[in-house]
Protein backbone atom coordinates (compact mmCIF):
# COMPACT_ATOMS: atom_id res chain seq x y z
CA UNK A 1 24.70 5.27 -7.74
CA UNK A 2 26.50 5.54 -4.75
CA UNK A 3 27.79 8.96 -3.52
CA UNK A 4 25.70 10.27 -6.46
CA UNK A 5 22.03 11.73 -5.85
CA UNK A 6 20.19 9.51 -7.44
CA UNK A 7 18.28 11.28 -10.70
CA UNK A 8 14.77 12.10 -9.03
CA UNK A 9 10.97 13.12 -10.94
CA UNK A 10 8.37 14.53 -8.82
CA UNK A 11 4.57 15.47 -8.65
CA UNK A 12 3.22 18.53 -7.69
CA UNK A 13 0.07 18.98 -5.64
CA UNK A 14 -2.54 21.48 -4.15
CA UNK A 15 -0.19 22.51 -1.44
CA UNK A 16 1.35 25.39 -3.03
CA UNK A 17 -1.71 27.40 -3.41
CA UNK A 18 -3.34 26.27 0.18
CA UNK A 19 -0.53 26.62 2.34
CA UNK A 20 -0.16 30.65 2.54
CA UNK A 21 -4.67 31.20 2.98
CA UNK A 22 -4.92 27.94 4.56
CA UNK A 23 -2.64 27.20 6.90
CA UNK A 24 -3.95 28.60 9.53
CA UNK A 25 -6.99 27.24 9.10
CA UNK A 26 -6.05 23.94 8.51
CA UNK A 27 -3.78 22.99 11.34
CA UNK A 28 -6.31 22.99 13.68
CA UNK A 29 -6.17 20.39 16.69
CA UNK A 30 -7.41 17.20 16.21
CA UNK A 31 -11.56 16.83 16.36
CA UNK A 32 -12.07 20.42 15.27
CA UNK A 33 -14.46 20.65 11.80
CA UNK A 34 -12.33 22.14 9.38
CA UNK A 35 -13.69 24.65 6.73
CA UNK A 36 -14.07 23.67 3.08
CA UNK A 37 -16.34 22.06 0.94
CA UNK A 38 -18.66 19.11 2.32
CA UNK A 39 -16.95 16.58 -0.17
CA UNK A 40 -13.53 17.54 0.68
CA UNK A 41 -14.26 16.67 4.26
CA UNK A 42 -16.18 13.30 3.17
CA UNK A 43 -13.48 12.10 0.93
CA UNK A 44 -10.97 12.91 4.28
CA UNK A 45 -13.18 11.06 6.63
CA UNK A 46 -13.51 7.72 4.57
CA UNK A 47 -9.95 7.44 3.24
CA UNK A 48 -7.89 5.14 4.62
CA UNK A 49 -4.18 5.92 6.15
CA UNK A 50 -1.35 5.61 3.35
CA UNK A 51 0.54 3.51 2.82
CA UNK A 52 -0.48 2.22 6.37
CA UNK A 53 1.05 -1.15 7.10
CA UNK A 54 2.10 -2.53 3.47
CA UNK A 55 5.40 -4.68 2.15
CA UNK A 56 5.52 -4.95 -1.86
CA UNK A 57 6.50 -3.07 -4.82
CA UNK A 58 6.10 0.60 -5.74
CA UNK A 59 7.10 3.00 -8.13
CA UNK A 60 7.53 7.22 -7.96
CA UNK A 61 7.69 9.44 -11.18
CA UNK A 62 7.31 13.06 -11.93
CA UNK A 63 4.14 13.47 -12.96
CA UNK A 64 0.71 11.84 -11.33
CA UNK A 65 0.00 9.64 -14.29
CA UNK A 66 -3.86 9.46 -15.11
CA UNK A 67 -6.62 7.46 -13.99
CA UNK A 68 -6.47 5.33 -16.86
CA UNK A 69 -2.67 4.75 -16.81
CA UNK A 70 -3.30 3.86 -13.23
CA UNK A 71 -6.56 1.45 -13.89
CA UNK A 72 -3.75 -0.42 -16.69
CA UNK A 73 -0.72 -0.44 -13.96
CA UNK A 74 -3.18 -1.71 -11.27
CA UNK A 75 -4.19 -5.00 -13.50
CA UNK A 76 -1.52 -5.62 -15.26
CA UNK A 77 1.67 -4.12 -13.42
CA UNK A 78 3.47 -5.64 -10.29
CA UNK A 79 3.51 -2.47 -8.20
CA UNK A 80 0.88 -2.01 -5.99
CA UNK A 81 2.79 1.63 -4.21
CA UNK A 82 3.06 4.84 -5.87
CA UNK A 83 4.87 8.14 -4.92
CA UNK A 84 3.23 11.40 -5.35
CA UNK A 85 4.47 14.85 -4.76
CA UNK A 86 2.16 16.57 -3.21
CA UNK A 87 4.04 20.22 -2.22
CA UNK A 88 7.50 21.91 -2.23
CA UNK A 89 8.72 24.78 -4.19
CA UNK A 90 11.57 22.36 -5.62
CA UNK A 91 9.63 19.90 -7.00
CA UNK A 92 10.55 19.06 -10.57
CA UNK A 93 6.40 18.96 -12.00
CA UNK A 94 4.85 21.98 -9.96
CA UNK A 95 1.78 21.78 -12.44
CA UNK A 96 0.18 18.36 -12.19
CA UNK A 97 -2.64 17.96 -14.87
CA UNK A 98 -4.50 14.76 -12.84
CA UNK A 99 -3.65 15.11 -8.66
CA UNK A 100 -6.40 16.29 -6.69
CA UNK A 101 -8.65 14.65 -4.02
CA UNK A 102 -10.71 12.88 -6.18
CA UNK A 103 -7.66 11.35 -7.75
CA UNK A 104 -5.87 9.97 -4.14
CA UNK A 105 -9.69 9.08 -2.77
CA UNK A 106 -10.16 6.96 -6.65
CA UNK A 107 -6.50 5.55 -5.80
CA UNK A 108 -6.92 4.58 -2.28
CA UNK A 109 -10.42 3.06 -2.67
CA UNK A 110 -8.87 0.18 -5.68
CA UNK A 111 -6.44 -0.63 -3.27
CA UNK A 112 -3.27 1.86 -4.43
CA UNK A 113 -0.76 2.45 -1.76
CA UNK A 114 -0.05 6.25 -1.53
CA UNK A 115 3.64 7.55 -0.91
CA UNK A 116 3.19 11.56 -0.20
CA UNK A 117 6.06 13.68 -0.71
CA UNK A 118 7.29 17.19 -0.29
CA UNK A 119 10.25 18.76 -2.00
CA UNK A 120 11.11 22.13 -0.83
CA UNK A 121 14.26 23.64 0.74
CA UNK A 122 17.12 21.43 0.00
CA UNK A 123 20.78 21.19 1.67
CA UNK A 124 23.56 24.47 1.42
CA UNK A 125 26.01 22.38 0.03
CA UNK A 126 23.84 20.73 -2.98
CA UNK A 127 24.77 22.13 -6.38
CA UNK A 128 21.66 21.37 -8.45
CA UNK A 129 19.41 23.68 -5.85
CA UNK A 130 18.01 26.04 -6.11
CA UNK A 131 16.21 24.71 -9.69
CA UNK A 132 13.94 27.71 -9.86
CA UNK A 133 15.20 30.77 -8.57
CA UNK A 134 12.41 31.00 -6.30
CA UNK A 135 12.73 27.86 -3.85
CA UNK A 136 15.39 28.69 -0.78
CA UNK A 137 18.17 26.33 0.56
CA UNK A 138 17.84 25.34 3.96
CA UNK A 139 19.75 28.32 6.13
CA UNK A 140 23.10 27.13 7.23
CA UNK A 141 23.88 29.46 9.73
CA UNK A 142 24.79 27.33 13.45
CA UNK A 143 22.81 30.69 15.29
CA UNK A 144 21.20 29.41 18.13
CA UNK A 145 21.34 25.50 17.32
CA UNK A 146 20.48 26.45 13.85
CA UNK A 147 17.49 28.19 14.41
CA UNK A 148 16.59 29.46 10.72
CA UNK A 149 16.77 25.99 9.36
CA UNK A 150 14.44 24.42 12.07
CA UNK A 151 11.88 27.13 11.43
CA UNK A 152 12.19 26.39 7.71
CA UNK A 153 11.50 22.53 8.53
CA UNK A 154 8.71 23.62 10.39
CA UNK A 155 7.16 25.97 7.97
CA UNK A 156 7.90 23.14 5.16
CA UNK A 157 5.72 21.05 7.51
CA UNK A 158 2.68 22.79 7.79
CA UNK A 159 2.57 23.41 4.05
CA UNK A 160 2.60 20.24 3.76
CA UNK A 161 0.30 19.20 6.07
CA UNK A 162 -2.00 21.65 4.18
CA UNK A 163 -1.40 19.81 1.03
CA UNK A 164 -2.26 16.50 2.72
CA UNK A 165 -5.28 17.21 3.82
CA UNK A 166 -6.53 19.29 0.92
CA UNK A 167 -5.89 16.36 -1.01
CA UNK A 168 -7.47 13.68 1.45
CA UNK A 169 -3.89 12.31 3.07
CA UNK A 170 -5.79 11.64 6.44
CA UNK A 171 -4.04 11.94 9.84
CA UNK A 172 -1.96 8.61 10.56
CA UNK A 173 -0.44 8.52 6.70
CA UNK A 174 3.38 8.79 6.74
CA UNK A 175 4.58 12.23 4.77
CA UNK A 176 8.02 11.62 3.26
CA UNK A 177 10.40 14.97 2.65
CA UNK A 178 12.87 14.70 0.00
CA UNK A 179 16.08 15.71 1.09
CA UNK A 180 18.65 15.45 -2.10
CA UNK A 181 22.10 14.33 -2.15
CA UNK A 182 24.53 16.74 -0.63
CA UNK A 183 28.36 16.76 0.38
CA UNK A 184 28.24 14.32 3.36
CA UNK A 185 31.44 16.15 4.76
CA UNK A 186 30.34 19.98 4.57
CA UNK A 187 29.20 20.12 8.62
CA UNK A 188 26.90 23.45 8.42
CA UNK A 189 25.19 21.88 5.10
CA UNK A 190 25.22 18.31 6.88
CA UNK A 191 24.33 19.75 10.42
CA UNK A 192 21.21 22.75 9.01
CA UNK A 193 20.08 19.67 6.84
CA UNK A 194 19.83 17.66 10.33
CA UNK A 195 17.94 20.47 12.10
CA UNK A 196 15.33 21.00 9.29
CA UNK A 197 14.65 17.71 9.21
CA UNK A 198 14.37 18.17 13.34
CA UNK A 199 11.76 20.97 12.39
CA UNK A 200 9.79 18.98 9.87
CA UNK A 201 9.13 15.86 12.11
CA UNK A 202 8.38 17.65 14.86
CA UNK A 203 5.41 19.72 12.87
CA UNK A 204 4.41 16.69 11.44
CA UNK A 205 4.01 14.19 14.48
CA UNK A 206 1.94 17.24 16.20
CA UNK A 207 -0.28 17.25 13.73
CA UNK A 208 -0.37 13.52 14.08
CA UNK A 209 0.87 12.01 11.02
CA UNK A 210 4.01 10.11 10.34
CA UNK A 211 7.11 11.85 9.29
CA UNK A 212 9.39 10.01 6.33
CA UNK A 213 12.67 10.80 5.07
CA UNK A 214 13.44 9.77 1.26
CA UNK A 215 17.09 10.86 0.70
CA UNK A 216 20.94 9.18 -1.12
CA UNK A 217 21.80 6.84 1.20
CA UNK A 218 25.48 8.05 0.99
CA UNK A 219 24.16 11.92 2.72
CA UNK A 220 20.98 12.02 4.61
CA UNK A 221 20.29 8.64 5.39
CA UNK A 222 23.64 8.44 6.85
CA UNK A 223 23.74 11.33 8.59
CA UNK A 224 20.41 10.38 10.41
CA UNK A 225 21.62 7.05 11.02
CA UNK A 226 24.93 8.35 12.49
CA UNK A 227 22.84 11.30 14.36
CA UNK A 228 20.73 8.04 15.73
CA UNK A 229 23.45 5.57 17.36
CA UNK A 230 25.79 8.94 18.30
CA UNK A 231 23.57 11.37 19.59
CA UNK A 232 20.35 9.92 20.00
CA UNK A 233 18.42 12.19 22.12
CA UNK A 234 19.68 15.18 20.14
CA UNK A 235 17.12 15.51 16.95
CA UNK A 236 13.71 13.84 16.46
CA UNK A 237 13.67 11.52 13.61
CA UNK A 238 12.01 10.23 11.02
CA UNK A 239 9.80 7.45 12.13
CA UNK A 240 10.42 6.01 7.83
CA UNK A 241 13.15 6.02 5.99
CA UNK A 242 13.18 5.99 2.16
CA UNK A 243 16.37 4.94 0.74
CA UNK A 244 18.28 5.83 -2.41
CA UNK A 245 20.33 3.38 -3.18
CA UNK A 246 20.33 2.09 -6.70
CA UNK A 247 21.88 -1.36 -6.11
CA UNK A 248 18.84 -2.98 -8.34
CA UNK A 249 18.45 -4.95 -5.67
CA UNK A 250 14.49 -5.15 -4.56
CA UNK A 251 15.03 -4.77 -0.80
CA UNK A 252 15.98 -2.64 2.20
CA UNK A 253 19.15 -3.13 2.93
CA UNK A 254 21.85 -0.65 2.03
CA UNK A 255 25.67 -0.42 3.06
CA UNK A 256 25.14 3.15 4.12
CA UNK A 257 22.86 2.43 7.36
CA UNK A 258 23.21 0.13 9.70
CA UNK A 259 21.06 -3.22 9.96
CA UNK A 260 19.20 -2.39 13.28
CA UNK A 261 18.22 0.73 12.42
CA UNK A 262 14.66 1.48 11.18
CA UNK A 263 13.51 -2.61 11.75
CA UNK A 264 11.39 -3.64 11.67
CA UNK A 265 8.82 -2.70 8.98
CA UNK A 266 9.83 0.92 8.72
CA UNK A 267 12.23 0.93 5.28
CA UNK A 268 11.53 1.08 1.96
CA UNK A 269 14.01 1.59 -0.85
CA UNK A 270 14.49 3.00 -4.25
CA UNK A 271 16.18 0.49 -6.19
CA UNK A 272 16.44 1.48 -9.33
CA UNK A 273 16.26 5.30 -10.81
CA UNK A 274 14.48 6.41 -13.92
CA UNK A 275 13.59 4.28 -16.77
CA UNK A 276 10.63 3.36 -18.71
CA UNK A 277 8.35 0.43 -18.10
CA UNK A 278 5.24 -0.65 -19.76
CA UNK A 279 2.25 -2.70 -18.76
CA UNK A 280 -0.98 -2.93 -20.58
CA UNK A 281 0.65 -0.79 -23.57
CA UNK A 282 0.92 2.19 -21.02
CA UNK A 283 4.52 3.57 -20.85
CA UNK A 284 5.80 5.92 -17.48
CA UNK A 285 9.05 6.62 -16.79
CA UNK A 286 9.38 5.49 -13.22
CA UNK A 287 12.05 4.65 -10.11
CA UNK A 288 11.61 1.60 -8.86
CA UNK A 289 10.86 0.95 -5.27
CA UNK A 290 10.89 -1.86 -2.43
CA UNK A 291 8.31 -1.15 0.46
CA UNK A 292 8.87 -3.22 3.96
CA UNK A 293 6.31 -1.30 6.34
CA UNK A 294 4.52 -4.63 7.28
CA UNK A 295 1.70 -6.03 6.80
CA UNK A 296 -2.15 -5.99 8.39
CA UNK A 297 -3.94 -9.61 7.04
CA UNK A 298 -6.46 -8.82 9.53
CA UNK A 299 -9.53 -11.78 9.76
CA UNK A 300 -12.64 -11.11 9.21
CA UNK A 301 -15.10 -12.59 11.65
CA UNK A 302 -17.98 -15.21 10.32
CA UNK A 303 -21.20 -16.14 12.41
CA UNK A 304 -19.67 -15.13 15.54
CA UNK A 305 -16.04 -16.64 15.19
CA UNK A 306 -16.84 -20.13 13.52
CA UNK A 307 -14.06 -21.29 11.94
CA UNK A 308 -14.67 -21.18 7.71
CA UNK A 309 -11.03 -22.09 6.46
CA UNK A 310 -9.53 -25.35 6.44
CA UNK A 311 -6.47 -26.68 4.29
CA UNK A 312 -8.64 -28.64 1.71
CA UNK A 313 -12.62 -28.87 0.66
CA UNK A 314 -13.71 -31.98 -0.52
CA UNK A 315 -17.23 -32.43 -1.19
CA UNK A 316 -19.86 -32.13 1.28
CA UNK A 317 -22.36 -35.11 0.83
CA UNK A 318 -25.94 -35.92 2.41
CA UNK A 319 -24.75 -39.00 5.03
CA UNK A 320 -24.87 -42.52 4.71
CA UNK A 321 -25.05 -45.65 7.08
CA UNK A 322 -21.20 -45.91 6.51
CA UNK A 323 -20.37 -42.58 6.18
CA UNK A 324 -21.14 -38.66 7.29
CA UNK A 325 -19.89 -35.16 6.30
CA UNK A 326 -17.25 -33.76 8.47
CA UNK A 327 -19.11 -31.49 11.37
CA UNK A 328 -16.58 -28.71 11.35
CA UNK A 329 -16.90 -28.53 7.32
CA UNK A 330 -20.74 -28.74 7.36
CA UNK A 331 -20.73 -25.69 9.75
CA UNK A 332 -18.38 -23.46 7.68
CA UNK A 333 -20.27 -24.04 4.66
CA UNK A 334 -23.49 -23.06 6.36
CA UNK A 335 -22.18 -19.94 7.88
CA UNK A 336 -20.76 -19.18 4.46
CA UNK A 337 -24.00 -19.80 2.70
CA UNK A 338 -26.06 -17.99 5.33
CA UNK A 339 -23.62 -14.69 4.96
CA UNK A 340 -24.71 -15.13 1.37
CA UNK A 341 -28.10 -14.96 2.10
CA UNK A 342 -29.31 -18.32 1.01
CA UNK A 343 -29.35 -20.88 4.35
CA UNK A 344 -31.47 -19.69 7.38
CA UNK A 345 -31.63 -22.91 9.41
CA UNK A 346 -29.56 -24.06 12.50
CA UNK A 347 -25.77 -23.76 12.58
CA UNK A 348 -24.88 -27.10 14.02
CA UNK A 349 -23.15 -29.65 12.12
CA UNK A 350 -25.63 -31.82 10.80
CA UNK A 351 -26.25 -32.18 6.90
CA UNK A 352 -30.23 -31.95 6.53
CA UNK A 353 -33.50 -30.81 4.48
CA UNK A 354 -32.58 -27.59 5.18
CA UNK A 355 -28.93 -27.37 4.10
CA UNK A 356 -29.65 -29.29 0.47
CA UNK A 357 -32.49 -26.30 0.04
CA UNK A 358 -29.57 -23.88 0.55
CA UNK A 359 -27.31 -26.09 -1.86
CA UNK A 360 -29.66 -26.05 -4.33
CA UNK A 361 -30.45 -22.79 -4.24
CA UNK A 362 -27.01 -21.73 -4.43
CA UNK A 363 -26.32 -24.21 -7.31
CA UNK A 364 -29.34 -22.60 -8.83
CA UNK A 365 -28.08 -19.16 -8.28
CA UNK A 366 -24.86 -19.77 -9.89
CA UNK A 367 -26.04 -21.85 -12.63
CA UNK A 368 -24.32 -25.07 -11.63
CA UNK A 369 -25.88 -28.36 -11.82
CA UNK A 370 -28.50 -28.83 -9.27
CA UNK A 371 -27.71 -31.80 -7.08
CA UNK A 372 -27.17 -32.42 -3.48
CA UNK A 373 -23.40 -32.85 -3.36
CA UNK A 374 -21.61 -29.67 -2.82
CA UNK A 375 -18.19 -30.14 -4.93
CA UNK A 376 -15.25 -28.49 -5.92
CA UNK A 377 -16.90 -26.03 -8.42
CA UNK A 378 -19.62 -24.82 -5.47
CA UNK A 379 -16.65 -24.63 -2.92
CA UNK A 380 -14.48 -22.07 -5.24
CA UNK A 381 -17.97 -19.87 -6.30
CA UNK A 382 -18.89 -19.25 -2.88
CA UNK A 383 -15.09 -18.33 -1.68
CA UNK A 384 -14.94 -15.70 -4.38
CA UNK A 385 -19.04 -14.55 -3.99
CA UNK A 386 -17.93 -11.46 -2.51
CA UNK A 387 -15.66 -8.37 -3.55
CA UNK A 388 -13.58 -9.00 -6.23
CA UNK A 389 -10.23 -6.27 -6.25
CA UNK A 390 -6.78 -6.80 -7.90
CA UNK A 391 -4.48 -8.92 -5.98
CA UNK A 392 -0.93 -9.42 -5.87
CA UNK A 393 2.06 -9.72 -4.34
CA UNK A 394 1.76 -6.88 -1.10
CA UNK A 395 -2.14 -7.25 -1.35
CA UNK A 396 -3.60 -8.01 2.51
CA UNK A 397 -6.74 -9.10 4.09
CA UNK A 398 -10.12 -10.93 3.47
CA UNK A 399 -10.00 -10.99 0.11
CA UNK A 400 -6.79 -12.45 -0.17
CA UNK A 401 -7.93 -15.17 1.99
CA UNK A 402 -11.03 -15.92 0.14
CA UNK A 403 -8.75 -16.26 -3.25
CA UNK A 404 -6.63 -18.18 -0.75
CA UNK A 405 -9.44 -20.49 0.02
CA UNK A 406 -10.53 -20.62 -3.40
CA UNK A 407 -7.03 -21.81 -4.66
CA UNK A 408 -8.15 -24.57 -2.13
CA UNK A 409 -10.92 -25.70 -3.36
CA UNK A 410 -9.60 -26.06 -6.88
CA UNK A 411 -7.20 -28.78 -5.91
CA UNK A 412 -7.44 -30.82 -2.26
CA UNK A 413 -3.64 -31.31 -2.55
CA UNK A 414 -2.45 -27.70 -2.87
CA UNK A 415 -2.90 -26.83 1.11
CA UNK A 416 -2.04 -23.38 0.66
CA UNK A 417 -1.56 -21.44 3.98
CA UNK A 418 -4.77 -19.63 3.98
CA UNK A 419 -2.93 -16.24 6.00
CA UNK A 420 -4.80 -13.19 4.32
CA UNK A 421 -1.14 -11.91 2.78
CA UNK A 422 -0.53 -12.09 -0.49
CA UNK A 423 2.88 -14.28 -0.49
CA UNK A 424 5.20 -15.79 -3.27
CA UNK A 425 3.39 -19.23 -1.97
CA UNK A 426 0.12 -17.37 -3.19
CA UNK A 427 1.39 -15.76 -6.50
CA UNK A 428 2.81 -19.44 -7.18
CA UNK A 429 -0.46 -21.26 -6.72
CA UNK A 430 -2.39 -18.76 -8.86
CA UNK A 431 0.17 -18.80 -11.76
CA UNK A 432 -0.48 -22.31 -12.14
CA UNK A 433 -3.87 -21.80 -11.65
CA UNK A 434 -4.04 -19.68 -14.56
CA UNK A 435 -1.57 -21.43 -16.55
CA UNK A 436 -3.92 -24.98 -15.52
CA UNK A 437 -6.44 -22.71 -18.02
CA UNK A 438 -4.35 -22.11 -20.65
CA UNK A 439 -3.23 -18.52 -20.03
CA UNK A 440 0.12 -17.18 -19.86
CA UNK A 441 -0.12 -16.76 -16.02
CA UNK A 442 1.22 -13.78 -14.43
CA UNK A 443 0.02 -14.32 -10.92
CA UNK A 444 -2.36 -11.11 -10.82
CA UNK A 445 -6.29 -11.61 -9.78
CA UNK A 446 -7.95 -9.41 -11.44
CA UNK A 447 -11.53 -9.63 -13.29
CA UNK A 448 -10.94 -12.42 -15.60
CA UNK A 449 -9.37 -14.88 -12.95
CA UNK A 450 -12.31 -13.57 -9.91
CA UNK A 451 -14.85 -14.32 -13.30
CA UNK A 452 -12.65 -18.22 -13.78
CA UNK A 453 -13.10 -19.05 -9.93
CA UNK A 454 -16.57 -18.08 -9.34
CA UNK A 455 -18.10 -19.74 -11.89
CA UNK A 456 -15.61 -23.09 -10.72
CA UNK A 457 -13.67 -23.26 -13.90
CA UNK A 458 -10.35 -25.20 -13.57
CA UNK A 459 -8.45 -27.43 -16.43
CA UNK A 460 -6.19 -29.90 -13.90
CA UNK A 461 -3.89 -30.12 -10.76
CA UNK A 462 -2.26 -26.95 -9.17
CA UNK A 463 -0.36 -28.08 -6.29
């Protein structure tokens, strides 16, 4: 809807009640042990930064949805990002029945990709604010470079900052504020909305978190794009931008800012405004969102650096006058056996006594047939021996590459690019991996496929 603020939900948080007792508390320079119960620190300390480096599909609604709703959209949903409001007098659900710490450190820990947001003080010139009575504009008044609106940006900050941490957001997590569509033309509105925004990111990045800006691409991500090639040294910005522009188009490109700005891996976009969706038999009414922030794939180390991934696995056999197991191969599958606890001899590239004990053991272990060959069923149980989480499309890191690997094994031909992101070339192979079972195939690893590989079940070609 362009020109049009785009219909928004939101999610309320802890913020509300913390910010006024413990602000002061809270913002306290980095290092210093901050008050509060010994969990609440805990769950701070161990969660990771959100969304952190992530490209892939999310989705923002009004209300936190529950743990179960999330457990269903996890498996059986394609998003793998989710917005949560987390503080600001103007957001539409104030009382969430479900968002507390417990809830982001549960979130963060399967592998959701948290999008905070604030929605408090909104433009002068925007007609549907305030929606309570009790939730201010943003000052338009030019006094002294706008002075009243940057102090409200800054105060809008710290509450949220407050939120963030009561609620586990750790330092290094990227806090979007929600800046509704307004009357691009109106200069004080357009100019007081600049300056609060000014105020916001400037609380936010010395408190040492990221600062975001979701607004309608037709108003404030305009005006911050103009404010950014014409006066660039004027205002601080937002290092993200979250863009409104329903186009239904699942990317980050939009006519209202230009192509150099925010690139790379700093855009995401909302798509798509407010419909229902269902997966698993769970219905939410949800926006629909395109994330571009990057990605971090990064390796894993095994015995020292040896190299464990190769483009195919055929079967390791004991040598013969005519013929021996490749050296680099016979290496990687000892390594990969002894970080499974089962081969304790040398790590050279020989195939001996020792290694077929290890096989055997393994085979043993696994309930495969006991023989000194190590096939195509052994190769994809011991890729997927480890940590089993949902994958798809966005997903980054080890265990992609060990479903990666896996895919491998299953069929000598595929020579899937074994990169630790979880690419269309991935989703591809495991649909037909699936499908090569006889299920419908919808490209998500979750328990049943991580239960198919590691016991080496496959029904034909995949490549």
């Amino acid at each position: 809807m362009l020109g049009v603020t785009p219909r928004r939900t939101f999610a309320a948080g802890l913020g509300a009640l913390l910010a006024g007792v413990l602000a002061a508390t809270l913002l306290l320079a980095p290092g210093t042990p901050r008050p509060g119960p010994d969990g609440l620190r805990l769950a701070a300390a161990s969660n990771p930064v959100t969304p952190g480096a992530f490209t892939g599909h999310g989705f923002d609604q009004c209300q936190a949805p529950s743990q179960s709703a999330m457990n269903t959209w996890l498996n059986y949903s394609p998003y793998l990002a989710v917005g949560i409001y987390i503080s600001g007098k103007s957001r539409g659900c104030r009382n969430q029945t479900y968002l507390d710490a417990a809830w982001v450190r549960t979130q963060l820990a399967k592998g959701w990709k948290l999008l905070p947001i604030t929605l408090g003080p909104q433009a002068s010139c925007n007609p549907r604010f305030p929606r309570y009575g009790d939730d201010p504009r943003i000052n338009p008044s030019s006094s002294n470079t706008y002075y009243k609106a940057r102090m409200q940006g800054r105060a809008e900050a710290k509450s949220a900052i407050a939120a963030a941490r009561s609620l586990g957001i750790v330092a290094g997590s990227t806090l979007f504020y929600d800046l509704e569509g307004f009357t691009f033309d109106n200069t004080s509105c357009r100019e007081s909305a600049l300056w609060f925004l000014n105020g916001w990111t400037s609380v936010v990045h010395n408190n040492h978190y990221k600062s975001g800006l979701y607004s309608s691409a037709g108003s404030g991500i305009k005006a911050v794009d103009n404010a950014r090639v014409y006066r660039p040294t004027t205002f601080k910005l937002p290092d993200r931008l979250w863009i409104a522009d329903w186009d239904g188009k699942a990317n980050t490109s939009s006519t209202y800012v230009r192509n150099d700005g925010w690139q790379p891996d700093r855009r995401m976009k909302q798509y798509q405004g407010g419909h229902n969706e269902t997966y698993g038999g769970v219905t939410i009414n949800i926006d629909r969102d395109y994330v571009a922030f990057g990605q971090d794939a990064s390796a894993a180390s095994h015995c020292g650096g040896m190299n464990v991934t190769f483009d195919h696995y055929y079967a390791v056999k004991p040598p013969t006058k005519t013929a021996k197991p490749n050296p680099a191969v016979v290496k990687a599958l000892k390594c990969l056996l002894k970080e499974r606890g089962t081969f304790t001899g040398s790590m050279n590239g020989t195939y001996g006594s020792g290694l077929r004990s290890a096989i055997n053991a393994w085979q043993r272990a696994h309930h495969m047939w006991v023989n000194p060959i190590f096939g195509r069923k052994n190769w994809m149980a011991l890729h997927t021996a480890t940590s089993h989480p949902v994958l798809k499309t966005g997903s980054a890191g080890e265990s992609v590459r060990n479903l990666q690997r896996a895919l491998d094994a299953v069929d000598v031909r595929l020579k899937l690019p074994v990169n630790g992101v979880f690419t269309s070339a991935t989703k591809k192979a495991l649909v037909a991996y699936q499908k090569s079972l006889g299920w419908r195939g919808d490209g998500i690893a979750r328990s049943s496929t991580w239960t198919a590989l590691s016991t080496g079940r496959y029904g034909g070609p995949i490549s």
